[in-house]
Protein backbone atom coordinates (compact mmCIF):
# COMPACT_ATOMS: atom_id res chain seq x y z
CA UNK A 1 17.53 -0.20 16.71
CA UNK A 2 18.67 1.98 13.91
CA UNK A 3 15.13 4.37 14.14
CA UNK A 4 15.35 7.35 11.30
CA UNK A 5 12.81 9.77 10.66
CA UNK A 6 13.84 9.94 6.82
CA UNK A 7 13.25 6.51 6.41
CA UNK A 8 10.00 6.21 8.09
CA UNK A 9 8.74 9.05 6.56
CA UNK A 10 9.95 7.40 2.88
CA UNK A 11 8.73 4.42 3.86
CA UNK A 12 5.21 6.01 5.15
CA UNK A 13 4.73 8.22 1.51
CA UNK A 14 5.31 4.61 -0.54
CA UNK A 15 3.16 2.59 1.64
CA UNK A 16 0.95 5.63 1.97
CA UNK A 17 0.16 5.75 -2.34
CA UNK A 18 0.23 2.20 -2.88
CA UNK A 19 -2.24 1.52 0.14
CA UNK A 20 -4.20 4.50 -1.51
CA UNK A 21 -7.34 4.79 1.75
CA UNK A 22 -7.69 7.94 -0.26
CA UNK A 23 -8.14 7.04 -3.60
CA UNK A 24 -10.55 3.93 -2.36
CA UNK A 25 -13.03 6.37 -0.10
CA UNK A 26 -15.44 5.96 -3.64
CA UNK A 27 -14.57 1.85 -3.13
CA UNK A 28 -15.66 2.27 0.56
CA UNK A 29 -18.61 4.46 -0.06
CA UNK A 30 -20.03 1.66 -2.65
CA UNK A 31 -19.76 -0.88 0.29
CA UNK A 32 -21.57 1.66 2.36
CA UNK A 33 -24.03 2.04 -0.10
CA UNK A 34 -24.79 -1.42 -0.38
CA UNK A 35 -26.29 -1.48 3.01
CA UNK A 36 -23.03 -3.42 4.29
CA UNK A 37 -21.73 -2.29 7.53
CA UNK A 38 -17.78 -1.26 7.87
CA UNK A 39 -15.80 -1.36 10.89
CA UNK A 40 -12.83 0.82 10.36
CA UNK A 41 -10.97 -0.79 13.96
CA UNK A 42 -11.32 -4.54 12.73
CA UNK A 43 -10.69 -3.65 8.68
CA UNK A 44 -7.48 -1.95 10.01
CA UNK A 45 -6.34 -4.55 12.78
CA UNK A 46 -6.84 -7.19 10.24
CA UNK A 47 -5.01 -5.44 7.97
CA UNK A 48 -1.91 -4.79 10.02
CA UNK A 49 -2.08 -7.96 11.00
CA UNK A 50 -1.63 -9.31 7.13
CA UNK A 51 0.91 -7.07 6.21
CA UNK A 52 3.25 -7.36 9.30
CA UNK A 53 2.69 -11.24 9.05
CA UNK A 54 4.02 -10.51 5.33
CA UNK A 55 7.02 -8.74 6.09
CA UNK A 56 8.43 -10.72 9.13
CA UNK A 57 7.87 -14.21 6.49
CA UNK A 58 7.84 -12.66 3.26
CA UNK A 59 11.79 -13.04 2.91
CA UNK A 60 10.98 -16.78 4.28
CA UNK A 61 8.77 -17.27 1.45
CA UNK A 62 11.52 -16.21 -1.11
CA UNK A 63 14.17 -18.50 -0.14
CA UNK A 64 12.05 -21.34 -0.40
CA UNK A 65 12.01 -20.15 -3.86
CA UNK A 66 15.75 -19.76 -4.01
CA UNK A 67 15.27 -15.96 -4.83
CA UNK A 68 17.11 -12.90 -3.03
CA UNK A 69 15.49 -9.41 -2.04
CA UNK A 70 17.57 -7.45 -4.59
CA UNK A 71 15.99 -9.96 -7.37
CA UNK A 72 12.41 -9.45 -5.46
CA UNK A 73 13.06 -5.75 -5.17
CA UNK A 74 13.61 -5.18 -9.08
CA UNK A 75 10.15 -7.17 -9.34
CA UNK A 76 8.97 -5.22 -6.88
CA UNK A 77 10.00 -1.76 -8.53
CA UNK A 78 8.59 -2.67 -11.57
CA UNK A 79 5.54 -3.83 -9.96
CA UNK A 80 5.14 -0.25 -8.31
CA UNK A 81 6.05 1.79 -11.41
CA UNK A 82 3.01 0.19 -12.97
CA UNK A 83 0.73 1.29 -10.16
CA UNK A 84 2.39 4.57 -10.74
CA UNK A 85 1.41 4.53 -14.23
CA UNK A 86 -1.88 3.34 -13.27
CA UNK A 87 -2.59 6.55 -10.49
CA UNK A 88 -0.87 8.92 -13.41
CA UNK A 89 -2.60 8.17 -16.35
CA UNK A 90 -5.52 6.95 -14.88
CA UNK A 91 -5.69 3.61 -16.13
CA UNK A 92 -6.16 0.25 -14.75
CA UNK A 93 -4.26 -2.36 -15.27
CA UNK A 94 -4.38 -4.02 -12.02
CA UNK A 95 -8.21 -5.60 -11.34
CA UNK A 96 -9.09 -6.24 -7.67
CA UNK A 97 -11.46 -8.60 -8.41
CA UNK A 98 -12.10 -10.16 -4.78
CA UNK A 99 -14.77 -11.98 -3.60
CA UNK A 100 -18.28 -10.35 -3.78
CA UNK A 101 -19.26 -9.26 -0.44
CA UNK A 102 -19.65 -6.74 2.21
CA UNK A 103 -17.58 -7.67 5.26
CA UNK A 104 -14.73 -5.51 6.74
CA UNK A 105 -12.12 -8.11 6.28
CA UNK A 106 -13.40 -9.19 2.45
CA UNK A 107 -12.67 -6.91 0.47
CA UNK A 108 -11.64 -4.24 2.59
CA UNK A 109 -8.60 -5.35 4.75
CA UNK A 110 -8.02 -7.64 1.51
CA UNK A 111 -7.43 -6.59 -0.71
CA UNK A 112 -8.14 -3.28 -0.64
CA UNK A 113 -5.83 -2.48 2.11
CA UNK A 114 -3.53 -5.62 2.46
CA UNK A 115 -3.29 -6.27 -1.05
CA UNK A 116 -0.42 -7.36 -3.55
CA UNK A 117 1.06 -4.27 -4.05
CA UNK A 118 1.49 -3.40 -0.42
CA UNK A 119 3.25 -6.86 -0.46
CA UNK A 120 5.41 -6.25 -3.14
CA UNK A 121 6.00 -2.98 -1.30
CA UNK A 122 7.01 -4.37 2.02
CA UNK A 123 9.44 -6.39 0.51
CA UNK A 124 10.79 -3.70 -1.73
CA UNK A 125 11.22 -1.78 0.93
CA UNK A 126 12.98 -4.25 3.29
CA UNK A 127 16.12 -4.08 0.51
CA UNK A 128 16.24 -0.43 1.57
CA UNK A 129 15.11 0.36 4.93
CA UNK A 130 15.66 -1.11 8.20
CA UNK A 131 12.79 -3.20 9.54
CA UNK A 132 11.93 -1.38 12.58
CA UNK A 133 11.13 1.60 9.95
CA UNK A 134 9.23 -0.17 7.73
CA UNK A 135 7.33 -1.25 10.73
CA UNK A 136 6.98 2.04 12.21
CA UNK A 137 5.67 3.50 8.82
CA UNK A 138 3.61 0.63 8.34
CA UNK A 139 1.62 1.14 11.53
CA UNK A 140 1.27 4.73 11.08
CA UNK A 141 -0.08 4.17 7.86
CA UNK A 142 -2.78 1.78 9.28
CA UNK A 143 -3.41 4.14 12.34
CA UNK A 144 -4.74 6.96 8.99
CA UNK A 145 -6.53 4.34 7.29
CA UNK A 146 -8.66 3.75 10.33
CA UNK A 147 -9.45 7.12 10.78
CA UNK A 148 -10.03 7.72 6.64
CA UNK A 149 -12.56 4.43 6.88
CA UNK A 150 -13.98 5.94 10.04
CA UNK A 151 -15.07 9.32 8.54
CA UNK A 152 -15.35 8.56 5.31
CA UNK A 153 -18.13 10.64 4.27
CA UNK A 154 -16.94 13.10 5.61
CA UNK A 155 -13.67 13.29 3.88
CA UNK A 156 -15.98 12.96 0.69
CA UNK A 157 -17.18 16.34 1.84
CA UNK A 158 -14.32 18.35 2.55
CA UNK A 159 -12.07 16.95 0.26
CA UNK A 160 -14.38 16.62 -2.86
CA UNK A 161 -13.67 14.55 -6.07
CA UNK A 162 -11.47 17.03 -7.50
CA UNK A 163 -9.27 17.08 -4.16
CA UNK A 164 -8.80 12.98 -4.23
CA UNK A 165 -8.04 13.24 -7.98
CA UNK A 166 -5.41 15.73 -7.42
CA UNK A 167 -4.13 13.34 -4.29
CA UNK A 168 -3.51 10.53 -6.73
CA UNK A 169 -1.92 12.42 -9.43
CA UNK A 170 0.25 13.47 -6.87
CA UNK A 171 1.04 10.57 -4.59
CA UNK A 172 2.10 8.96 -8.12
CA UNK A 173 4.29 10.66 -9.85
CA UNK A 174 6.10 10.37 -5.62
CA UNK A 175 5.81 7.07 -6.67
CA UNK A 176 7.13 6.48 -9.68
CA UNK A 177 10.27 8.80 -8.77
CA UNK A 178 10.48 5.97 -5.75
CA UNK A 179 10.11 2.96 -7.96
CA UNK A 180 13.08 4.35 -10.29
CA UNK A 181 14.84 4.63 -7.45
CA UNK A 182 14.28 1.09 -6.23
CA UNK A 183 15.19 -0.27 -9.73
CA UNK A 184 18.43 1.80 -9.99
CA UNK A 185 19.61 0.77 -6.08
CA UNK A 186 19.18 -2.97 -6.62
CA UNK A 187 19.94 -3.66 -9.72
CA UNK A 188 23.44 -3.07 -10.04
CA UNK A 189 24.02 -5.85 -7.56
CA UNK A 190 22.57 -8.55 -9.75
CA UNK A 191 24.24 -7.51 -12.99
C-alpha cells in the first residue's frame, strides 16, 4: 500500500471539480422543485458504486480495445481541459442530456455524479496515482457529495450564487493547470 496524502489530496481537488456537487446544487434544486424526492445516501452509494466499478474495469475495457492508459490519459487530459474551459468561460459544450425524470439514481448518480468526465478522470488519474489513492479520494469525494445533496438548500443559503460562481471559476482554472499537467506527463511516452 503506497498511501500519500499529496496524492489523495490531488486526486480529491480533480475528482472534486469535475464531479462539481457544487456547481449542480441549481441542477438538484430543479429536481427538488419538481416535486421529485432525492435521497442523498442512495444517489451517493449508487454513485460510488459506478465509479469504483469503472476504475477497477475501466483499464479492462481499454485493452479489449488494444489501447494503453498513457494513450487514454492524453484523451483524458484533453477531455478535462475542455471541462476546464467550460467552468472558466462559462460555456457549455458538454450537454447532459439524460433521461427525463426525477429518481436519485437517473439523473443524479448518472450522470450528474457518475458521469463521463469522472470516467475519463478515473482513468486519467490511474496513469498517475496509485489506486488505493484514487480510491481513497474517490470515496471522500462521495462522502461530501452526500452531505452537499443532503443540505442542499441550505448551502444555497449560505453560500449564495455569487459564492458557487466564484467556486467554479476557481476549481477550474485548478483544473486546467491539472489537465496540462496530465497531457505533458503522458505524452512523451507515446511520441
Amino acid at each position: 500500500m503506497n498511501f500519500s496524502v499529496i496524492q489523495i489530496t490531488s486526486a480529491f481537488m480533480v475528482l472534486f471539480a469535475i464531479i462539481d456537487i457544487l456547481g449542480s446544487i441549481p441542477i438538484i434544486l430543479n429536481i427538488k422543485k419538481k416535486s421529485a424526492v432525492v435521497h442523498p445516501f442512495r444517489a451517493s452509494a449508487i454513485a460510488l458504486i459506478i465509479l469504483v466499478a469503472f476504475l477497477f474495469m475501466g483499464e479492462g475495457v481499454l485493452k479489449l480495445f488494444n489501447v494503453d492508459i498513457q494513450s487514454f490519459a492524453v484523451a483524458g487530459a484533453l477531455v478535462i481541459f475542455i471541462f476546464a474551459i467550460e467552468m472558466i468561460l462559462d460555456v457549455e459544450i458538454f450537454r447532459n442530456k439524460g433521461p427525463e425524470g426525477s429518481s436519485s439514481i437517473v439523473p443524479l448518480a448518472f450522470p450528474l455524479i457518475a458521469g463521463p468526465g469522472s470516467f475519463t478522470t478515473l482513468l486519467s488519474l490511474r496513469a498517475e496515482y496509485a489506486t488505493e489513492n484514487i480510491l481513497s479520494a474517490l470515496i471522500l469525494n462521495l462522502i461530501f457529495v452526500y452531505f452537499v445533496i443532503k443540505s442542499t438548500s441550505k448551502i444555497e443559503k449560505i453560500i449564495g450564487e455569487g459564492g458557487i460562481y466564484i467556486l467554479r471559476k476557481f476549481f477550474g482554472i485548478i483544473l486546467l493547470a491539472i489537465s496540462v499537467k496530465l497531457f505533458t506527463s503522458n505524452i512523451g511516452s507515446l511520441l
